[in-house]
PDB file of N, CA and C in Angstrom:
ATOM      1  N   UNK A   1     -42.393 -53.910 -53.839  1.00  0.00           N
ATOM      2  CA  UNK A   1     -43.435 -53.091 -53.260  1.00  0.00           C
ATOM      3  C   UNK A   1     -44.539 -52.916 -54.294  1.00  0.00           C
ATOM      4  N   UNK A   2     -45.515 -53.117 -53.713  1.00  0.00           N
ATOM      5  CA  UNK A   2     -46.928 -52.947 -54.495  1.00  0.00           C
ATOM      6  C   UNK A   2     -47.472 -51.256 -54.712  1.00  0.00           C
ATOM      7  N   UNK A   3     -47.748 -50.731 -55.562  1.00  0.00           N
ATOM      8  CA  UNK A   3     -48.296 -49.290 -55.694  1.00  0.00           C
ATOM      9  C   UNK A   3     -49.884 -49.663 -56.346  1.00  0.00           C
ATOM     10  N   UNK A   4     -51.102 -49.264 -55.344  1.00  0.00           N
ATOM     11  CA  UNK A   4     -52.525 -49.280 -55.563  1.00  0.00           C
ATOM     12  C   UNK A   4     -53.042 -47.973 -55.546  1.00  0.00           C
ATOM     13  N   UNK A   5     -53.902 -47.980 -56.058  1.00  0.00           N
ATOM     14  CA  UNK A   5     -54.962 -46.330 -56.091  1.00  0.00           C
ATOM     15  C   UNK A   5     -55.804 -46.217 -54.680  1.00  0.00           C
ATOM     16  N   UNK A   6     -56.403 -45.364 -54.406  1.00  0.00           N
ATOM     17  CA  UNK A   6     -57.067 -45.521 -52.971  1.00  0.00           C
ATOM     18  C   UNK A   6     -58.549 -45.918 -52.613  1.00  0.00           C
ATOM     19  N   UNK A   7     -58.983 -45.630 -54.494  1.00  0.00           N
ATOM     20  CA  UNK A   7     -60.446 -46.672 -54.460  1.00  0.00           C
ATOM     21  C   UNK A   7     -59.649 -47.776 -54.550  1.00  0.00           C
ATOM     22  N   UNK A   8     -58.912 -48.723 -54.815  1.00  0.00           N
ATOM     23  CA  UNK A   8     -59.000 -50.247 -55.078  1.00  0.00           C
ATOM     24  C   UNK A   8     -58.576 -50.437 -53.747  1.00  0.00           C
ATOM     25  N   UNK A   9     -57.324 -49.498 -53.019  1.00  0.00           N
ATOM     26  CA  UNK A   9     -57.355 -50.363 -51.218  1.00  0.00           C
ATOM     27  C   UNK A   9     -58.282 -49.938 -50.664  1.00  0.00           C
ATOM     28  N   UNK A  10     -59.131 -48.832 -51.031  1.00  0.00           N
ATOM     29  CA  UNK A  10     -60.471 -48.866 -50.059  1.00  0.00           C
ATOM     30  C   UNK A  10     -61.669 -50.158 -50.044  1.00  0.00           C
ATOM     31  N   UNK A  11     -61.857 -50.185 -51.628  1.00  0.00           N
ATOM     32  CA  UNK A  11     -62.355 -51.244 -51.762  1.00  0.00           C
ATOM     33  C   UNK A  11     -62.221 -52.751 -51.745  1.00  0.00           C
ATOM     34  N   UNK A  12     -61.096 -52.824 -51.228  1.00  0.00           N
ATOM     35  CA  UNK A  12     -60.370 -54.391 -51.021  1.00  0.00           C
ATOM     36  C   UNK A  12     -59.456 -54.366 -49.407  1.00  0.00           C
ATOM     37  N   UNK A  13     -59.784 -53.358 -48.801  1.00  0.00           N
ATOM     38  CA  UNK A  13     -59.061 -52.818 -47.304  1.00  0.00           C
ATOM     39  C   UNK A  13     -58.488 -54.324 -46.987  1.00  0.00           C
ATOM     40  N   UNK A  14     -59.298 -55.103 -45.908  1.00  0.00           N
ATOM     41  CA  UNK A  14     -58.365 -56.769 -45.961  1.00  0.00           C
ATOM     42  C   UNK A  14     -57.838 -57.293 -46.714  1.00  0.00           C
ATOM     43  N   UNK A  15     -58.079 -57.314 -47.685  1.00  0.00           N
ATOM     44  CA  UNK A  15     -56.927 -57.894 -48.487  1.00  0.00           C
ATOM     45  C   UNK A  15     -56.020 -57.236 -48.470  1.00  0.00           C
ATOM     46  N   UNK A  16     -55.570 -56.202 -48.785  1.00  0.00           N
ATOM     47  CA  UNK A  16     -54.238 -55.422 -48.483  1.00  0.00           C
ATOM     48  C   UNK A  16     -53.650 -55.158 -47.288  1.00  0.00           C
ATOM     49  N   UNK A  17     -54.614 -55.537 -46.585  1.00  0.00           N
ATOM     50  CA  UNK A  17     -53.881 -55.714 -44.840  1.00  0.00           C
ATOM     51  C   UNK A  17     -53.479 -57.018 -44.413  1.00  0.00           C
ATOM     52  N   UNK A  18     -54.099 -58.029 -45.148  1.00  0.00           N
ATOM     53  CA  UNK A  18     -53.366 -58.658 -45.346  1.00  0.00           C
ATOM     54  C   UNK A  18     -52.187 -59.216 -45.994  1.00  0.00           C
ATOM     55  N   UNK A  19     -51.674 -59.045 -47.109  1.00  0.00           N
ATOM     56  CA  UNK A  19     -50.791 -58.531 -47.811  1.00  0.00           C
ATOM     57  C   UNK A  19     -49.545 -58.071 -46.893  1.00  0.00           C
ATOM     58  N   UNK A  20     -49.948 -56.925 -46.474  1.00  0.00           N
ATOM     59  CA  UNK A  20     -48.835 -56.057 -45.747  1.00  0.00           C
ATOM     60  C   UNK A  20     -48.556 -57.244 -44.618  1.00  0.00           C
ATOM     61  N   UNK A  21     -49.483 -57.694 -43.985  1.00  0.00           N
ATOM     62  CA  UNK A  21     -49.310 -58.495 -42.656  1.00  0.00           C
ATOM     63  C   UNK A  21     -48.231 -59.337 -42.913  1.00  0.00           C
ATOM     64  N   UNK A  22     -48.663 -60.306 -44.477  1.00  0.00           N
ATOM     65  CA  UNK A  22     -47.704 -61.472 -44.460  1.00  0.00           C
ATOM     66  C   UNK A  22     -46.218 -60.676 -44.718  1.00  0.00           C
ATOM     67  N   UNK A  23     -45.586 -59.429 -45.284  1.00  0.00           N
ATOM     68  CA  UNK A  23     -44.653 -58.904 -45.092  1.00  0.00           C
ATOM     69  C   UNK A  23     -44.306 -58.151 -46.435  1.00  0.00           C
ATOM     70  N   UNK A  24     -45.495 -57.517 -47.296  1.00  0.00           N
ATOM     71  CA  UNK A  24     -45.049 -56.800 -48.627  1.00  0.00           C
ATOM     72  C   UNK A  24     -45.577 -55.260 -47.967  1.00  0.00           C
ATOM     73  N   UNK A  25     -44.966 -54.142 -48.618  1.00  0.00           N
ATOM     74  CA  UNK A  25     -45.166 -53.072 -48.503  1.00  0.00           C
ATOM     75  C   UNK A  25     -45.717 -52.456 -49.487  1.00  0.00           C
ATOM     76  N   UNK A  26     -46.970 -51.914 -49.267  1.00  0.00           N
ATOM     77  CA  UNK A  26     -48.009 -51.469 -50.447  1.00  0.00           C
ATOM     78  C   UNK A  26     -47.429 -49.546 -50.118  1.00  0.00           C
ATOM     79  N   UNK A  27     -48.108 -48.857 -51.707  1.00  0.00           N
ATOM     80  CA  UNK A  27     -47.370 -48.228 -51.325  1.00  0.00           C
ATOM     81  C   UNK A  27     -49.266 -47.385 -52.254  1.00  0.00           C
ATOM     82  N   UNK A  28     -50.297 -46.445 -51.218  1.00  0.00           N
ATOM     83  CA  UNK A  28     -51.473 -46.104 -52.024  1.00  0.00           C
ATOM     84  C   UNK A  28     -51.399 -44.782 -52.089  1.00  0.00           C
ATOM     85  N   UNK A  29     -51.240 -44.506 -53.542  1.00  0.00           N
ATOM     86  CA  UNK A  29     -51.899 -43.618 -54.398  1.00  0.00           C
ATOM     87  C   UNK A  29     -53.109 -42.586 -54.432  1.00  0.00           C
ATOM     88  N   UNK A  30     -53.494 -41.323 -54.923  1.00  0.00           N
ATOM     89  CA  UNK A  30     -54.275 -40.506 -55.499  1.00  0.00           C
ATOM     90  C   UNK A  30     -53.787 -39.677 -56.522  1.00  0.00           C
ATOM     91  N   UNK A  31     -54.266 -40.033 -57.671  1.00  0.00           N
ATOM     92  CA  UNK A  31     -54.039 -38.787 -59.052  1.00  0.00           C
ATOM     93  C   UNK A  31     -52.652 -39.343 -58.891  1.00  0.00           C
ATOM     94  N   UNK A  32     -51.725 -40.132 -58.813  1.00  0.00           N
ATOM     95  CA  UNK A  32     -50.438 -40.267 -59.027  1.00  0.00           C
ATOM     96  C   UNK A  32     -49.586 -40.419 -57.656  1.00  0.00           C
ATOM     97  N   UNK A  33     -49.944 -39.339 -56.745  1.00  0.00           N
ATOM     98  CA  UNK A  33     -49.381 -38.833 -55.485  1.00  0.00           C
ATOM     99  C   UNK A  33     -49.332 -39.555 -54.468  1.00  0.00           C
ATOM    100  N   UNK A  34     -48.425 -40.124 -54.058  1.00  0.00           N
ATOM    101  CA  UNK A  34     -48.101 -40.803 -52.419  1.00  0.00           C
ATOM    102  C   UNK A  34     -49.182 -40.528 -51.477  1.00  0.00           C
ATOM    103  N   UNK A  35     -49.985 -41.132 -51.030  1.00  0.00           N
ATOM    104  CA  UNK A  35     -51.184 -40.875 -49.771  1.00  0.00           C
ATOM    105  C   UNK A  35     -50.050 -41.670 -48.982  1.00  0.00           C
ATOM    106  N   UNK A  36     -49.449 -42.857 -49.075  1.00  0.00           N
ATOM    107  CA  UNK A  36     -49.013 -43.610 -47.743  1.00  0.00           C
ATOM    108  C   UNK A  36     -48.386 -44.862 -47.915  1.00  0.00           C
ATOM    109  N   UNK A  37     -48.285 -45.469 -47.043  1.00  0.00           N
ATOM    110  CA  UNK A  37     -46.826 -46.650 -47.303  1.00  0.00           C
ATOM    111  C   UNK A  37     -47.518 -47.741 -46.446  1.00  0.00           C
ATOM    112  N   UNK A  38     -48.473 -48.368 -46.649  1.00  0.00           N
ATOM    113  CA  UNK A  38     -48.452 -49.308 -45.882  1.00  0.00           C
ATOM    114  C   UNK A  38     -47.137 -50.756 -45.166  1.00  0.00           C
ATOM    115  N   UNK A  39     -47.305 -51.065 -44.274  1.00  0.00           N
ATOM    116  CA  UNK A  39     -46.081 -51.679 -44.212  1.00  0.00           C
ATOM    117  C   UNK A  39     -46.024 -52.863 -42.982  1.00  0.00           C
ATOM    118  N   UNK A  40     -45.446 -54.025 -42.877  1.00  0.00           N
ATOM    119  CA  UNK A  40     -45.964 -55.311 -41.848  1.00  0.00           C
ATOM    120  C   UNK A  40     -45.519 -54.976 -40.472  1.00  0.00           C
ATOM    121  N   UNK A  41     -46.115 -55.022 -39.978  1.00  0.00           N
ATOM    122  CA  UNK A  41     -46.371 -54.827 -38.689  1.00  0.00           C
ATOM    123  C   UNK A  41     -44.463 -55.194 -37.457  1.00  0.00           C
ATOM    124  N   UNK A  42     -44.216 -54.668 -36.787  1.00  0.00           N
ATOM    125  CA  UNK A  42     -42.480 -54.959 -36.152  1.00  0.00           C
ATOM    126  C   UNK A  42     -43.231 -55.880 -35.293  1.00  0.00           C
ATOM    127  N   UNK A  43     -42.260 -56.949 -35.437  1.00  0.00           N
ATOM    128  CA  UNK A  43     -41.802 -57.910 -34.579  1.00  0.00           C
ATOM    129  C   UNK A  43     -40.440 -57.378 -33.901  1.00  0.00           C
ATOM    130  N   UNK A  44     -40.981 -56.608 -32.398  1.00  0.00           N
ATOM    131  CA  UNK A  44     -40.286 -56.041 -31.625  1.00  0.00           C
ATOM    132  C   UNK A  44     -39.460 -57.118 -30.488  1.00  0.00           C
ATOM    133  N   UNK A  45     -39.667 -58.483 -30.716  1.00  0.00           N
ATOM    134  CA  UNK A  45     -38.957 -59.357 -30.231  1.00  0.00           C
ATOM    135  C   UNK A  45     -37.835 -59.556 -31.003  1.00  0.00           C
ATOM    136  N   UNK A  46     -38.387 -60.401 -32.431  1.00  0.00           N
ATOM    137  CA  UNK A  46     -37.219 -60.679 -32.812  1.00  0.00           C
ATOM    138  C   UNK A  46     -35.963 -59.125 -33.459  1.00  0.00           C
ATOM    139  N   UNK A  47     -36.823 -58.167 -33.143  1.00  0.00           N
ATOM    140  CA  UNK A  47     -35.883 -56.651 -33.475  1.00  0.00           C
ATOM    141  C   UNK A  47     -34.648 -56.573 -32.598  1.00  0.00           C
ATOM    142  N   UNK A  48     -35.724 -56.716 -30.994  1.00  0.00           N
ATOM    143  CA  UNK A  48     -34.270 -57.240 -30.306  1.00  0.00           C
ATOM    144  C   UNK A  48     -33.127 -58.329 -30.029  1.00  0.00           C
ATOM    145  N   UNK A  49     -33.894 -59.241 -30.627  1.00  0.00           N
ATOM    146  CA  UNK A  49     -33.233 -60.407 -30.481  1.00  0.00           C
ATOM    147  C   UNK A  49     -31.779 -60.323 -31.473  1.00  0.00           C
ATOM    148  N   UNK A  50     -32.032 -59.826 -33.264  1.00  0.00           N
ATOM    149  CA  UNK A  50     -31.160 -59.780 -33.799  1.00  0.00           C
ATOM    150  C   UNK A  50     -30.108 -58.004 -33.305  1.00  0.00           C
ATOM    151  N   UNK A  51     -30.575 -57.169 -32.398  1.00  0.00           N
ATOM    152  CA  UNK A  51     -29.768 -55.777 -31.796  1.00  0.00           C
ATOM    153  C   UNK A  51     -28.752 -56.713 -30.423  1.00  0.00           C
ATOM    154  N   UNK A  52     -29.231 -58.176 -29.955  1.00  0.00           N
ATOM    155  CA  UNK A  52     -28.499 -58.464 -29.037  1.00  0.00           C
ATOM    156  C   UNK A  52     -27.976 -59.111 -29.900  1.00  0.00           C
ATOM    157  N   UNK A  53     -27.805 -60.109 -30.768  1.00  0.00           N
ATOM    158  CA  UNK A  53     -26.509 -60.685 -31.779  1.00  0.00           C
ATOM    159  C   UNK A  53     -25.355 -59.337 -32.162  1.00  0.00           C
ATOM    160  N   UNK A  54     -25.811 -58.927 -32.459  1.00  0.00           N
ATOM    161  CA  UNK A  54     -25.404 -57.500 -33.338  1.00  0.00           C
ATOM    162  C   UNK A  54     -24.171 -57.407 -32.306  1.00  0.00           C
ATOM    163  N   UNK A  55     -24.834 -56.980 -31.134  1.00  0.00           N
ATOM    164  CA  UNK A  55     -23.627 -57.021 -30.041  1.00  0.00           C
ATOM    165  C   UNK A  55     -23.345 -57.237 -29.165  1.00  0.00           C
ATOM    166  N   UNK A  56     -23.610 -58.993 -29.662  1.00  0.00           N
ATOM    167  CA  UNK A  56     -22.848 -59.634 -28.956  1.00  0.00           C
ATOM    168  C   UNK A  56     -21.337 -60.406 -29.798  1.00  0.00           C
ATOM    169  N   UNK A  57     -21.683 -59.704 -31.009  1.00  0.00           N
ATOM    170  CA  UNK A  57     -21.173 -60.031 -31.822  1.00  0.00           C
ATOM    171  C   UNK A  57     -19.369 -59.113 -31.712  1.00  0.00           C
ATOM    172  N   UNK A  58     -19.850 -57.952 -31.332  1.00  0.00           N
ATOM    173  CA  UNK A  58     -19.147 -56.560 -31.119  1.00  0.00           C
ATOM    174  C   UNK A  58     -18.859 -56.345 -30.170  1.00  0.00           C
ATOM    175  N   UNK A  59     -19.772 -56.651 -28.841  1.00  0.00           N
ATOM    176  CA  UNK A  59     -18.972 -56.292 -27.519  1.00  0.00           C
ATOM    177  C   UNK A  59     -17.581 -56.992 -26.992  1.00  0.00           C
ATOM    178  N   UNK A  60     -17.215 -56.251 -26.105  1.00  0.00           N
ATOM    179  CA  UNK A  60     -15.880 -56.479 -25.738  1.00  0.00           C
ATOM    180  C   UNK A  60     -15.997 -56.757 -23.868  1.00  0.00           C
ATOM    181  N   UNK A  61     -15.965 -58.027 -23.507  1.00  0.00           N
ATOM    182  CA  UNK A  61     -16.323 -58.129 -22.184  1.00  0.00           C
ATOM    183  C   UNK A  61     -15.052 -58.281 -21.069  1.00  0.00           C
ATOM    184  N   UNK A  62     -14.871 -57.335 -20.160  1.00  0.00           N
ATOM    185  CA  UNK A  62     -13.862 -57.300 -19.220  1.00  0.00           C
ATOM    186  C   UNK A  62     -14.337 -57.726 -17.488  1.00  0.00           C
ATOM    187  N   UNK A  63     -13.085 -58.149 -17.152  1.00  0.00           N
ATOM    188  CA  UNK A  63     -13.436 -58.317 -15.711  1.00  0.00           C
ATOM    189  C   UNK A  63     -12.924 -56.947 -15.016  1.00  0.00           C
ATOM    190  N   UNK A  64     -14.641 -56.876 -14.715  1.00  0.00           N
ATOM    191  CA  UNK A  64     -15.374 -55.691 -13.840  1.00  0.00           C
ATOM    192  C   UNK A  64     -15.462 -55.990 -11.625  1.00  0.00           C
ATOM    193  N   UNK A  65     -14.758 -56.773 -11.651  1.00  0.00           N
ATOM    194  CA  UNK A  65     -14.957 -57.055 -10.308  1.00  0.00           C
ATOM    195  C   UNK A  65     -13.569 -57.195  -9.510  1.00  0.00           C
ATOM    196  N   UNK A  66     -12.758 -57.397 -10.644  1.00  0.00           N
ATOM    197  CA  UNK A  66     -11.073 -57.689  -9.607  1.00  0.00           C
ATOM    198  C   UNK A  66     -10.828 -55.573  -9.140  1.00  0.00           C
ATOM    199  N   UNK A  67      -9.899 -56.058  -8.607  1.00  0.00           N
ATOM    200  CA  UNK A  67      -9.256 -54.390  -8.215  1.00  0.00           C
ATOM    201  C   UNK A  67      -8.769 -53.847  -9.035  1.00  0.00           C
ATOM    202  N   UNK A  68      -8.474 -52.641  -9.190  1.00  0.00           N
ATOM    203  CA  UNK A  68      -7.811 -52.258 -10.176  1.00  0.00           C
ATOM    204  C   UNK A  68      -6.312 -51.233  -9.545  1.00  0.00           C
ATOM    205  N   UNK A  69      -5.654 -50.941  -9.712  1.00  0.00           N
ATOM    206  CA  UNK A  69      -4.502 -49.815  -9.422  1.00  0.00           C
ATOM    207  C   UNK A  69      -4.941 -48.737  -8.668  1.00  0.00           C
ATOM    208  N   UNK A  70      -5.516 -48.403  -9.237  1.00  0.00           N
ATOM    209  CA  UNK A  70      -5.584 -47.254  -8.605  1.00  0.00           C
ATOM    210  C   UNK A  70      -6.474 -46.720  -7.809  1.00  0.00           C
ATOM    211  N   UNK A  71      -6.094 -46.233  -6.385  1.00  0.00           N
ATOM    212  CA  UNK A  71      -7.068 -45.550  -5.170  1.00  0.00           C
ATOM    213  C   UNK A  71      -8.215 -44.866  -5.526  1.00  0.00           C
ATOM    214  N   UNK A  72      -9.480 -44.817  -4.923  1.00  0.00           N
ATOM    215  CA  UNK A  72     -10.435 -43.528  -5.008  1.00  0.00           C
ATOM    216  C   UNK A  72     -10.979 -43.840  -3.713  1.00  0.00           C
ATOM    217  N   UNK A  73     -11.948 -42.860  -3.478  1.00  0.00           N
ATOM    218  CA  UNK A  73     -12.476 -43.441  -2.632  1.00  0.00           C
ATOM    219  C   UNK A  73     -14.462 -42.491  -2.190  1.00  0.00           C
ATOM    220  N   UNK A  74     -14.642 -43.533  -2.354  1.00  0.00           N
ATOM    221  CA  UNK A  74     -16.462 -43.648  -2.644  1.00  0.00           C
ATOM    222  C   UNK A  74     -16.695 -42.392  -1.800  1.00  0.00           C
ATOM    223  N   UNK A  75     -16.755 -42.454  -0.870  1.00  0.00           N
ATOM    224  CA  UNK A  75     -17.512 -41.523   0.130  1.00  0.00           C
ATOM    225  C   UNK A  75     -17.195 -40.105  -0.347  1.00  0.00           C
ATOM    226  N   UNK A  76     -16.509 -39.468  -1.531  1.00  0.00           N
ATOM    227  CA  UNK A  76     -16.077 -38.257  -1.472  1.00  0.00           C
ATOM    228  C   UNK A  76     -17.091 -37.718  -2.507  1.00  0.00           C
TER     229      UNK A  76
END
């Protein structure tokens, strides 16, 4: 992670947005103090893509359609 002052990302704004874009996390400064965290943008596809590995990795798949034992009955 990169730590900048807030004149140098003010004065260089694209470039540090770019930066963050390609996937580093800047992290800008005043007098020492945390102003903010810049950070690359979610790829909310592939977020889900690796939450469906995850579990599919983990799930446990049953047959949901045969009968089962025991009586109920819907209408109640």
């Amino acid at each position: 992670m990169q730590t900048i002052n807030i004149s140098e990302f003010r004065a260089n704004l694209l470039k540090y947005l770019e930066i963050a874009n390609s996937g580093e996390q800047i992290s800008v400064t005043s007098n020492g103090k945390l102003l903010a965290t810049i950070t690359p943008p979610e790829n909310k596809r592939e977020q889900a893509k690796k939450q469906l590995d995850t579990l599919a990795t983990n799930a446990k798949i049953h047959d949901i359609t045969s009968p089962i034992d025991a009586d109920w009955d819907a209408l109640t």
